[in-house]
Structure formats: C-alpha cells, structure tokens
Protein backbone atom coordinates (compact mmCIF):
# COMPACT_ATOMS: atom_id res chain seq x y z
CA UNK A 1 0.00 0.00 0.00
CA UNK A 2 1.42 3.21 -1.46
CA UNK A 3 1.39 5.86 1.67
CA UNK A 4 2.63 9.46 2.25
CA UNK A 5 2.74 10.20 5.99
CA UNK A 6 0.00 7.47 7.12
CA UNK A 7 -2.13 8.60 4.78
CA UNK A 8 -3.06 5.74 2.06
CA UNK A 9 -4.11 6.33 -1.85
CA UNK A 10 -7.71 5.08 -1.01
CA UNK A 11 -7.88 8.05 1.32
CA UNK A 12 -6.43 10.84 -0.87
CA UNK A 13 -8.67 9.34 -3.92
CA UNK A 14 -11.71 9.78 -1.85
CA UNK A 15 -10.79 13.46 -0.80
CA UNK A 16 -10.21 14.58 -4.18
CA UNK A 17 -13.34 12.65 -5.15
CA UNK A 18 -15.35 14.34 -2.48
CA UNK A 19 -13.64 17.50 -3.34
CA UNK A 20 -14.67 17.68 -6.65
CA UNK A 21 -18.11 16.18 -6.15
CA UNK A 22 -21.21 17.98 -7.91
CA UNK A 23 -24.48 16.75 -8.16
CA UNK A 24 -25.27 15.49 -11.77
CA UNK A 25 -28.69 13.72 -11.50
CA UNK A 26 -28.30 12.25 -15.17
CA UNK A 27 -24.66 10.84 -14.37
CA UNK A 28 -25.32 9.93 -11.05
CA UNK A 29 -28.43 7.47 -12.15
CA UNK A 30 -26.16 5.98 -15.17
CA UNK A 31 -23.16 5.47 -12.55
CA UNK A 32 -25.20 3.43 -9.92
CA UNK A 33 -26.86 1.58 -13.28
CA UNK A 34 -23.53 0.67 -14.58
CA UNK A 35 -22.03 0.28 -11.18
CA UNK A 36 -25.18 -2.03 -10.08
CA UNK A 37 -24.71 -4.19 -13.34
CA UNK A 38 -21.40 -4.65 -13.48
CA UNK A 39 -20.47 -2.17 -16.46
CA UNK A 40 -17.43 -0.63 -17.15
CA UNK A 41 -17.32 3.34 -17.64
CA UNK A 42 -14.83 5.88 -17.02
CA UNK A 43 -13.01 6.14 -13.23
CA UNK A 44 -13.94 9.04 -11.17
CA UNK A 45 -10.91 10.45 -11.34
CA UNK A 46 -11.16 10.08 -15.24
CA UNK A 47 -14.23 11.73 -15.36
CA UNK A 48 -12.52 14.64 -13.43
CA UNK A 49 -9.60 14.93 -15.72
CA UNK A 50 -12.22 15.02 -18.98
CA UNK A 51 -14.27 17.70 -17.01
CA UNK A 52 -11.37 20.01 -16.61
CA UNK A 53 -10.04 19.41 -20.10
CA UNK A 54 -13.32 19.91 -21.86
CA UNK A 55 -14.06 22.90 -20.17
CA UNK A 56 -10.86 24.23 -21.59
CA UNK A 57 -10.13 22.72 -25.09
CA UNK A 58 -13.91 22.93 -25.67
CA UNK A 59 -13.94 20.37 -28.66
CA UNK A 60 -16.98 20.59 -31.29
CA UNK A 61 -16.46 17.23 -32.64
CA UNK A 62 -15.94 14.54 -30.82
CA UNK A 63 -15.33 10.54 -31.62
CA UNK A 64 -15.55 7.87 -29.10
CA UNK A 65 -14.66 4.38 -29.63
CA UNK A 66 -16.35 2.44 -27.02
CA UNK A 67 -19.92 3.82 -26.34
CA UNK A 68 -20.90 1.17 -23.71
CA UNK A 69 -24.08 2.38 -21.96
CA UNK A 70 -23.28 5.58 -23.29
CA UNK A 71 -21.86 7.07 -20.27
CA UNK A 72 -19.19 9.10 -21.70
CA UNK A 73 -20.84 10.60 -24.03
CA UNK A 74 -23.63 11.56 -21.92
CA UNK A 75 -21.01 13.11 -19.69
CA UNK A 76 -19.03 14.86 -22.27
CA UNK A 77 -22.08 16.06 -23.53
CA UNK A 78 -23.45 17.47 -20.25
CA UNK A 79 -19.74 19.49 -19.99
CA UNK A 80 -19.98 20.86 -22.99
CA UNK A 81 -23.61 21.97 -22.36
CA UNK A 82 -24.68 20.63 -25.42
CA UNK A 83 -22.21 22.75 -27.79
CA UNK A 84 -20.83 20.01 -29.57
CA UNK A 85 -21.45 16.78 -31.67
CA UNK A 86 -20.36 13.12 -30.81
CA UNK A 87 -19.89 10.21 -32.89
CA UNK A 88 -19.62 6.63 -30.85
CA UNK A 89 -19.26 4.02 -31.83
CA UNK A 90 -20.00 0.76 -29.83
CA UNK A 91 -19.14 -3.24 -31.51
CA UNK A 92 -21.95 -4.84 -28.84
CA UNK A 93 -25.82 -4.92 -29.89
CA UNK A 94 -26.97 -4.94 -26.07
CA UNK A 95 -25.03 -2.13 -25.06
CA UNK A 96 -26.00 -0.32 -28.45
CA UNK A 97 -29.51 -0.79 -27.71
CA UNK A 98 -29.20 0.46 -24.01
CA UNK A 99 -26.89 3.54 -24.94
CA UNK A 100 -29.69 4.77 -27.61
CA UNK A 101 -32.17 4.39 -25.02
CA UNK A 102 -30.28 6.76 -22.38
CA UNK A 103 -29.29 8.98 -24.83
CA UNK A 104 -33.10 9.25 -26.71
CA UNK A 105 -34.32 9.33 -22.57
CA UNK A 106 -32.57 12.49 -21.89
CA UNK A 107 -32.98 14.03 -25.27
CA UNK A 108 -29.60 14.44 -26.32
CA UNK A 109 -29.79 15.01 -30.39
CA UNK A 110 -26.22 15.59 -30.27
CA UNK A 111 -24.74 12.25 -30.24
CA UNK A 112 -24.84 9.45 -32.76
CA UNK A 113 -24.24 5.82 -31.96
CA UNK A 114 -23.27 3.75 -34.89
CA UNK A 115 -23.21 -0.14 -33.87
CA UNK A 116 -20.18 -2.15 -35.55
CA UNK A 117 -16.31 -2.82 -35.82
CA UNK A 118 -14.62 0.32 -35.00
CA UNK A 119 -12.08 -0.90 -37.43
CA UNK A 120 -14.60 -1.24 -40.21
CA UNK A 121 -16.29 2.14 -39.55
CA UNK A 122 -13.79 4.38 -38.71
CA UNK A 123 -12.83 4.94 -42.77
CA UNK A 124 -16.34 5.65 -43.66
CA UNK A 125 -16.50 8.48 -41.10
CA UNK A 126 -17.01 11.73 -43.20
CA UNK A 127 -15.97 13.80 -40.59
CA UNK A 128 -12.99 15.14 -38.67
CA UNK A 129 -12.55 15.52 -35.05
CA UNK A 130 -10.51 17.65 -32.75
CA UNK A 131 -10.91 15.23 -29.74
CA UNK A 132 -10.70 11.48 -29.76
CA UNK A 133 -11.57 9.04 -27.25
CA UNK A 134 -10.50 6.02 -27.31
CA UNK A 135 -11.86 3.48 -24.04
CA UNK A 136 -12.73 0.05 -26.64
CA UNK A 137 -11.15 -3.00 -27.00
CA UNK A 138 -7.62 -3.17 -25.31
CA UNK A 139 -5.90 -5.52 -27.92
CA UNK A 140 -6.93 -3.20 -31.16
CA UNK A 141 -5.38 0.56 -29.40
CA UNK A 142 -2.55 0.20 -32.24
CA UNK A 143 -4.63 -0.05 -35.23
CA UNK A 144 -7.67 2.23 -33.60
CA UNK A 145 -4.70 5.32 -33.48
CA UNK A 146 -3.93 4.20 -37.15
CA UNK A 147 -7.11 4.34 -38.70
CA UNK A 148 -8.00 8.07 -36.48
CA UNK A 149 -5.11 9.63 -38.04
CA UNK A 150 -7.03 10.99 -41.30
CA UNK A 151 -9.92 11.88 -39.70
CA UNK A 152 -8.19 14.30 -37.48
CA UNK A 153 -8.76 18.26 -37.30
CA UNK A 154 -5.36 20.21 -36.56
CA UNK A 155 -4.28 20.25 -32.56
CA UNK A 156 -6.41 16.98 -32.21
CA UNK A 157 -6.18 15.32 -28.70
CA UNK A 158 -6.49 11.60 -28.66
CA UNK A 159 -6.76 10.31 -25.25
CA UNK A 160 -6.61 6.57 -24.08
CA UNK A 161 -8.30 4.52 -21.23
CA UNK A 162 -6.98 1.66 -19.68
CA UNK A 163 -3.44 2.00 -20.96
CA UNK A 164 -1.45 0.26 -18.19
CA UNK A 165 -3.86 -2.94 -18.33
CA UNK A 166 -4.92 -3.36 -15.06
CA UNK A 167 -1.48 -2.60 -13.84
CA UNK A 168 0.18 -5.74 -15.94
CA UNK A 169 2.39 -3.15 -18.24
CA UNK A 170 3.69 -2.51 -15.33
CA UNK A 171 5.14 -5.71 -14.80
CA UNK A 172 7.60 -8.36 -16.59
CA UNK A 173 6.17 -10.27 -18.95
CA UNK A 174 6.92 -13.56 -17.39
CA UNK A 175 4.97 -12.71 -14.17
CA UNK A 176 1.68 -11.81 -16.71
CA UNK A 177 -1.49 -14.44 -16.25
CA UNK A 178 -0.96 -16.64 -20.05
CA UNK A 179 -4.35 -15.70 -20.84
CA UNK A 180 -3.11 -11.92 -20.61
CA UNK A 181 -0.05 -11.82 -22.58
CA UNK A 182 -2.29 -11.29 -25.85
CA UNK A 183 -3.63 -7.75 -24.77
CA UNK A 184 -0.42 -7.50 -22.77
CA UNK A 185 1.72 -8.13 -25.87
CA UNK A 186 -0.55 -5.90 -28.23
CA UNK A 187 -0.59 -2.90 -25.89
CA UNK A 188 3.00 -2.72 -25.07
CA UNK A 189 3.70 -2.16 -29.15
CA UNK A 190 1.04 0.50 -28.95
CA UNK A 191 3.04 1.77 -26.38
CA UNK A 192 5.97 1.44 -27.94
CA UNK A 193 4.89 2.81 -31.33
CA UNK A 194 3.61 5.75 -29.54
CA UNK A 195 7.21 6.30 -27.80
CA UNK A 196 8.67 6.17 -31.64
CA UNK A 197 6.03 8.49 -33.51
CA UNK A 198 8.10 12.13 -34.17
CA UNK A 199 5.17 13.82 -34.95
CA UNK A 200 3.01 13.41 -31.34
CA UNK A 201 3.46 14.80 -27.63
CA UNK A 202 2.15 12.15 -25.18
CA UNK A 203 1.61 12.16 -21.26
CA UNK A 204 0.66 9.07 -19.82
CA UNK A 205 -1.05 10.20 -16.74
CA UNK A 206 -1.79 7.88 -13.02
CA UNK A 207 -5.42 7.95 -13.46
CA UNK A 208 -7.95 5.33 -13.62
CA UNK A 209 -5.84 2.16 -15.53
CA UNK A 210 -3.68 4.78 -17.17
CA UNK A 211 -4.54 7.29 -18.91
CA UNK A 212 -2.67 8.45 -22.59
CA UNK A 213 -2.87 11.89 -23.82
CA UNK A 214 -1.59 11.98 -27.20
CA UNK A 215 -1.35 15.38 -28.73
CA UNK A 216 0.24 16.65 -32.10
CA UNK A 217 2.71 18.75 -32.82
C-alpha cells in the first residue's frame, strides 16, 4: 500500500473525489446503473480529468470508440452543455440498444451511436474531429490510433483509457497471467509505437488504468 505520511491512496482518492463532487442527477443514475450491473465506464478520477479538459479545449467534434451504456458521451455532452457533436461508436448490440435508449431518454440530439467494428467504420467516417476518445477493445489501441489519423482536425487530442492494463504493463512479462499476454503483448507495441512516432506529444497520466494523452505537434 502506497502511503505518504500514514495517509493511504484510497484516502487521498476519496478526498479529491469528495472535493470535486457535484451533483449530476443524469450521471449519477447511469453510474449506480452501470455500477449495479457490473459495467465498465470511465473512473472518477477520469471523469474529473475530462471535465477540466473539456471545459478548456472545448472540442466541437468529438469521436468515441467504445460507447458502452453511453456514459461518456452523456457526460461529455453534459460538460460541454450541449455545444458540440459526438460520434460513438459501440461493436456490442446490447449495449448499443441500451446507450440509444439513455441517450433518446434524456434528449440528447447531439450524439450518434453507430453499432459495428470500429475498425470497419472508422474509414467511412465523413468527418474530422478535434478530440478522440479512445476506451474500446484493449488488444486493437494500435490499429484504432492508425485508422484516427485521417480523420483528425489540426491540434487533435487523442486520449486513451486503460493504458497500463490493469497494472500488468507494469510488470515483466513472465509474471503476466498466459491468458493476458495477448492484450499484454498488443498494448505494449502500442506503447511502444507511440514512444517512436516524431510527430506526437504524449503524457501518460496515473489515473484510472492509465490514462494516454496523445497530442500533435
């Protein structure tokens, strides 16, 4: 247990989270659904980050790979008080099905959620984005960043969930689970591909599973 003066990381996380707390009644209700079903969405503490940095980059077009329940989107949307437009894109019929249902439930005509293979849609997008958000399928990050790099607007951010794999990236390869060392493998070349691209600024940041900012110069 990582600790500074007594004081553990649960207890500074739930400070900050406390701290920065504001009633959302919209986010809140998805949150406990999602949290209640076992559904992955964004960390508090990523929600936080995207908060602050929306409020100040202010994107108009946004593209999310990785829709879910539509959470993020919702949330980005909320931020941005409506003042923007969001493609997402989500590979899962359920979770297509729910996310359109949240999304036509709070009257949000702002986002559009196309159900397929991110890889298969992403060249048929007619539009460009200045923000990209990438929180899909771990072993696919490398050719995801590939495909997004034409449908970019200048000064695009690309940021990445779930970088560090629950914490395995961290760790030597012989001490990963066998049935990890496929999405272990895969992510460390994204990784590593990222380290080796001239063109980009990155910051891989300590929140949630790791989170990549990826920024051009």
């Amino acid at each position: 247990m990582y600790k500074i003066n007594d004081i553990t990381y649960e207890q500074i996380f739930e400070y900050i989270d406390e701290f920065n707390k504001k009633e959302n009644k919209i986010i809140d209700e998805l949150r406990v659904f999602a949290e209640q079903n076992n559904i992955p969405i964004i960390k508090k503490d990523v929600e936080n980050f995207l908060k602050t940095f929306l409020n100040i980059t202010k994107p108009k077009k946004i593209l999310e790979l990785g829709c879910a329940i539509g959470y993020s989107s919702i949330f980005m949307s909320s931020v941005l008080n409506d003042d923007v437009h969001i493609d997402t894109l989500e590979i899962n019929e359920n979770m297509y099905n729910t996310a359109s249902e949240n999304i036509k439930k709070f009257s949000l005509t702002n986002i559009n959620v196309i159900l397929g293979n991110a890889s298969d849609i992403i060249p048929s997008l007619d539009q460009k984005y200045d923000f990209v958000f990438i929180d899909a399928s771990k072993s696919h990050y490398d050719e995801f960043f590939s495909l997004i790099l034409n449908k970019l607007e200048k000064n695009a951010v690309v940021i990445c969930d779930n970088t560090l794999f629950k914490g395995y990236l961290c760790m030597d390869r012989s001490d990963i689970p066998k049935r990890q060392k496929t999405i272990y493998d895969k992510m460390t070349r994204f990784l590593e591909n990222i380290k080796k691209n001239e063109d980009i600024s990155y910051n891989m940041l300590p929140l949630g599973d790791g989170l990549l900012v990826i920024y051009f110069k």
